[in-house]
C-alpha atoms as a PDB file:
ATOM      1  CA  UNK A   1     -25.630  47.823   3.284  1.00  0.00           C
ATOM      2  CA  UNK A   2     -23.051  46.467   5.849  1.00  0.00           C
ATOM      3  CA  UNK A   3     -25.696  45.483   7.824  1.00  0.00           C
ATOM      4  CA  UNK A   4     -27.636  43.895   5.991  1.00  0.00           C
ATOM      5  CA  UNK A   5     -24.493  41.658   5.423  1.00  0.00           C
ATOM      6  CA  UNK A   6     -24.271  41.269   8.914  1.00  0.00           C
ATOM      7  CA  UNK A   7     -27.302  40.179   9.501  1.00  0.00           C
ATOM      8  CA  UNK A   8     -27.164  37.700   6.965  1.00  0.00           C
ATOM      9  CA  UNK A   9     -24.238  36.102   8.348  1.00  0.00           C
ATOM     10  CA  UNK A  10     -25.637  36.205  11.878  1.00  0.00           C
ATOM     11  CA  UNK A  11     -28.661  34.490  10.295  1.00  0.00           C
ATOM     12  CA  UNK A  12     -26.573  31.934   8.478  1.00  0.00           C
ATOM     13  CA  UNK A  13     -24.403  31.182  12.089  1.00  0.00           C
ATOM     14  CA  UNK A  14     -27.647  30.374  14.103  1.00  0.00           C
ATOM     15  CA  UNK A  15     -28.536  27.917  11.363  1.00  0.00           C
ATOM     16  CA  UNK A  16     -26.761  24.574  12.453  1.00  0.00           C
ATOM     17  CA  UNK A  17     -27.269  22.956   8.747  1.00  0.00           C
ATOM     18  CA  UNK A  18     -25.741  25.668   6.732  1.00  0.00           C
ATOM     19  CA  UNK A  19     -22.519  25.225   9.047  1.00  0.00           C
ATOM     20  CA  UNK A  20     -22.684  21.964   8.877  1.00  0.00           C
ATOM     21  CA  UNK A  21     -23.110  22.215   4.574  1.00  0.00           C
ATOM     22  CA  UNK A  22     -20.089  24.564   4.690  1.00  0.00           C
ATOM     23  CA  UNK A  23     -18.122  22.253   6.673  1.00  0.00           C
ATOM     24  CA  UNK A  24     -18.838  19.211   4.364  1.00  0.00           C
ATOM     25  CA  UNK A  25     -17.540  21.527   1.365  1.00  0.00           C
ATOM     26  CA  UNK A  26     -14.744  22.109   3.275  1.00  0.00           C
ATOM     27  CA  UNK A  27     -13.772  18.478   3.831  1.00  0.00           C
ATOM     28  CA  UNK A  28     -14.817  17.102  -0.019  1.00  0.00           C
ATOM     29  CA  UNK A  29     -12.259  20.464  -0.933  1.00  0.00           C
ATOM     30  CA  UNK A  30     -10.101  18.911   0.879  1.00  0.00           C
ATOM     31  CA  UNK A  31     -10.660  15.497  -0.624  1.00  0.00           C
ATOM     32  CA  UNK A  32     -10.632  16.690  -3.936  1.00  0.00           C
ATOM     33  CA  UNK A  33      -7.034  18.722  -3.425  1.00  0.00           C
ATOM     34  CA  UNK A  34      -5.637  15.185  -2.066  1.00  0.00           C
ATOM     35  CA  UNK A  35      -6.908  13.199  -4.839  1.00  0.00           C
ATOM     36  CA  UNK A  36      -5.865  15.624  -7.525  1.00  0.00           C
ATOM     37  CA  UNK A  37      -2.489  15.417  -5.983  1.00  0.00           C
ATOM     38  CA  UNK A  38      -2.196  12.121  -5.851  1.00  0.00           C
ATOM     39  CA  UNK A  39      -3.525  12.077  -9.585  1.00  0.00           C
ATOM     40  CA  UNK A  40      -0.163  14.217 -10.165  1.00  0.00           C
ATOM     41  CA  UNK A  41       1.865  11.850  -8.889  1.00  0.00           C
ATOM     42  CA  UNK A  42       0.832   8.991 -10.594  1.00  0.00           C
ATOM     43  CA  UNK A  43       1.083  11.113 -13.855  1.00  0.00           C
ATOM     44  CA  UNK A  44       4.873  11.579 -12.741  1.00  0.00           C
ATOM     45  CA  UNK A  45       5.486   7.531 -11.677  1.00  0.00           C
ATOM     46  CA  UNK A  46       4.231   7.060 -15.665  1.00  0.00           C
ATOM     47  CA  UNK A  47       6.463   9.240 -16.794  1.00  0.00           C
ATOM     48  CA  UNK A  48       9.464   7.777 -14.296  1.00  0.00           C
ATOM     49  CA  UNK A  49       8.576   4.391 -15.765  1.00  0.00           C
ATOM     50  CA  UNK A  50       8.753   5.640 -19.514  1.00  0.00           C
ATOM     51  CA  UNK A  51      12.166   7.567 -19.170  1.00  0.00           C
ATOM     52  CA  UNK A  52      13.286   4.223 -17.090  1.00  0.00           C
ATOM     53  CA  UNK A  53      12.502   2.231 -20.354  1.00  0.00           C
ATOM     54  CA  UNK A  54      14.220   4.251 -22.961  1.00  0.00           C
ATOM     55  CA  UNK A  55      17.886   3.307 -22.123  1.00  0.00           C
ATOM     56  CA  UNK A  56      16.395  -0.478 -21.675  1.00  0.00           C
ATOM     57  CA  UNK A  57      15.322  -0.049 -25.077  1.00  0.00           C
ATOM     58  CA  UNK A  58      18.407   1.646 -26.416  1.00  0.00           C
ATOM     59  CA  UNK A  59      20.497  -1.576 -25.007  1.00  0.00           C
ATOM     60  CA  UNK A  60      18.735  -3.933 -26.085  1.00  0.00           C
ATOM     61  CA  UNK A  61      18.714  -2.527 -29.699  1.00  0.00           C
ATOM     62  CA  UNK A  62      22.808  -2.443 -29.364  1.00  0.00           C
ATOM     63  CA  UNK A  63      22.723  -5.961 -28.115  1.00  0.00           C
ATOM     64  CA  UNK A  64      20.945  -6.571 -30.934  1.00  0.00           C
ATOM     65  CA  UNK A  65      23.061  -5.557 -34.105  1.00  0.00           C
ATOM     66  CA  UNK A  66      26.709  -5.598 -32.201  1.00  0.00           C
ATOM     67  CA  UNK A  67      27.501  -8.484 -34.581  1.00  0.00           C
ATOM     68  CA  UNK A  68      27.211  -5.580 -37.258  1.00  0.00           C
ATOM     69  CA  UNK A  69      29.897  -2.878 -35.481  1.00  0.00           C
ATOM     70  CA  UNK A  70      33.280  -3.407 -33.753  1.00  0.00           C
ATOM     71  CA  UNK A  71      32.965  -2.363 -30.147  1.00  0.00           C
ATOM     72  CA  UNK A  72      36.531  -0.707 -29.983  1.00  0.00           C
ATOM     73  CA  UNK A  73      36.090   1.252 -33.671  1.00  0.00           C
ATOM     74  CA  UNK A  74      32.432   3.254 -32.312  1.00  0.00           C
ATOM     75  CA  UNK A  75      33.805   3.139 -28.150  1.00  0.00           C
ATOM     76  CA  UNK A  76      33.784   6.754 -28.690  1.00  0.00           C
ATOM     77  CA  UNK A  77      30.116   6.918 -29.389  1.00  0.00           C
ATOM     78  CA  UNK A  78      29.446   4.396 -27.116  1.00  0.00           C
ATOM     79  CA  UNK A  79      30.581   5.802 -23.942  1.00  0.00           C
ATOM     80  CA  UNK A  80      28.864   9.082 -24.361  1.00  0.00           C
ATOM     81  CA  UNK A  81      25.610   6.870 -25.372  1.00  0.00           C
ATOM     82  CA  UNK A  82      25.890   4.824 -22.508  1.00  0.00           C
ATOM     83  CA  UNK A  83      26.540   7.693 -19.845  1.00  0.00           C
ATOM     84  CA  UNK A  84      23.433   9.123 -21.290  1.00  0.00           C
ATOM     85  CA  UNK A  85      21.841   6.201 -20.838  1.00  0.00           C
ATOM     86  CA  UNK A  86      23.287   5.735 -16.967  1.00  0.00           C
ATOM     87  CA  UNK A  87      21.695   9.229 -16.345  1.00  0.00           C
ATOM     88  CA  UNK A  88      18.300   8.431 -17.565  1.00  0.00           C
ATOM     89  CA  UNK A  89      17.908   5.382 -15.835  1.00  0.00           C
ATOM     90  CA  UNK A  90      18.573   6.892 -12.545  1.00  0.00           C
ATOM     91  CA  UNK A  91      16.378   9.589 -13.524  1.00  0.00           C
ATOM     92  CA  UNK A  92      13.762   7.423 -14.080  1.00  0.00           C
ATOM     93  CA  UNK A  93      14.311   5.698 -10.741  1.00  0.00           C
ATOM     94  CA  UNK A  94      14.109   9.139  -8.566  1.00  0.00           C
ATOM     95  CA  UNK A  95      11.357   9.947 -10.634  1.00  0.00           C
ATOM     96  CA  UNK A  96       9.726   6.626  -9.497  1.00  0.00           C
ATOM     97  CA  UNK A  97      10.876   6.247  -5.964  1.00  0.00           C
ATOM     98  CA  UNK A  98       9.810  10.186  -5.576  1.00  0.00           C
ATOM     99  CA  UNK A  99       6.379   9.574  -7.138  1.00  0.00           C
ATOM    100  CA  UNK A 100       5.621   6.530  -4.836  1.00  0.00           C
ATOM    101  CA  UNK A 101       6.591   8.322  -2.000  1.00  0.00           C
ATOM    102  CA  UNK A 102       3.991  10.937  -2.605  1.00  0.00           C
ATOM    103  CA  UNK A 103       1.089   8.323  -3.320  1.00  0.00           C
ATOM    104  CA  UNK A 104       1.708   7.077   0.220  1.00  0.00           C
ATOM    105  CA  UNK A 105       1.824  10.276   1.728  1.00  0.00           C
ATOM    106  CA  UNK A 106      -1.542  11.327  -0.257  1.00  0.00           C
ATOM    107  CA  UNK A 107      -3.090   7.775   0.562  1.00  0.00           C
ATOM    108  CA  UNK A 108      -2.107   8.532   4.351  1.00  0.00           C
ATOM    109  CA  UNK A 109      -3.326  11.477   4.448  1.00  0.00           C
ATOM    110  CA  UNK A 110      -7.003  10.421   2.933  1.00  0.00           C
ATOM    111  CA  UNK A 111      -7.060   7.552   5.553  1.00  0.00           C
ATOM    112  CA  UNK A 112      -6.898  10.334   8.483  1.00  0.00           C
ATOM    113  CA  UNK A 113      -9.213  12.604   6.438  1.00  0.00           C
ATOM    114  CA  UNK A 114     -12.337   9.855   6.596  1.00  0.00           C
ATOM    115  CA  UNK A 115     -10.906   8.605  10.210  1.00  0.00           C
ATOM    116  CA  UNK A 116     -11.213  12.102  11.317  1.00  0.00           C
ATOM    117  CA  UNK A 117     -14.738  12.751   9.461  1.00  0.00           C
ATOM    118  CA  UNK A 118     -16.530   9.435   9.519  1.00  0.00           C
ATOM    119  CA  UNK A 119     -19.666  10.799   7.653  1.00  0.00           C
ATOM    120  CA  UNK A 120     -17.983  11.210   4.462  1.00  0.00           C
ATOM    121  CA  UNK A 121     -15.732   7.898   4.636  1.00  0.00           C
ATOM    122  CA  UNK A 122     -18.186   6.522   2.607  1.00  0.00           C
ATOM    123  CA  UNK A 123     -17.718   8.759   0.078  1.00  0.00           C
ATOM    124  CA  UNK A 124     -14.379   8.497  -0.599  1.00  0.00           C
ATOM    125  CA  UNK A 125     -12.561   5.054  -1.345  1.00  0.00           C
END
């Protein structure tokens, strides 16, 4: 039995084409992994951007009806609102500046994947 595996494997070495097959799965794999990564951190620069806009939002709306409260009467649930709103925002901006980061990286990394294997640079845009 084992060598009849072995001699399958021999059979499949002296064949230049399947190497060549197993090396293009190899490098599309590797594509694929990049690409899915990248998809991930595009996934978390939407997300950045949508916790970014919440305390935007949340502003504007006070902005919008402080002719109806007295500032100094609600500070108390102000301050605590607008910390709240401090920490989001620069959530949202790590979450952003991360996420870009990692799109570059991935995008890098694809360019020296097709410079490095010309015959599939067509493939992959």
């Amino acid at each position: 039995m084992k060598e009849e595996v072995r001699e399958k494997e021999r059979s499949a070495a002296a064949h230049p084409a399947t190497v060549r097959c197993k090396d293009a799965e190899g490098i599309f794999g590797e594509a694929q992994l990049l690409l899915a990564e990248k998809r991930t951190s595009l996934a978390a620069l939407r997300t950045g951007i949508a916790v970014f806009a919440l305390p935007l939002s949340v502003l504007s709306v006070l902005v919008a009806t402080s002719n109806y409260y007295d500032v100094v009467r609600v500070l108390h649930f102000l301050l605590p609102l607008l910390g709240l709103c401090a920490l989001l925002t620069l959530l949202g901006g790590y979450l952003i500046i991360q996420a870009i980061r990692d799109i570059r990286k991935y995008d890098w990394l694809l360019r020296e994947l097709k410079r490095r294997h010309t015959s599939i640079a067509e493939f992959i845009q």
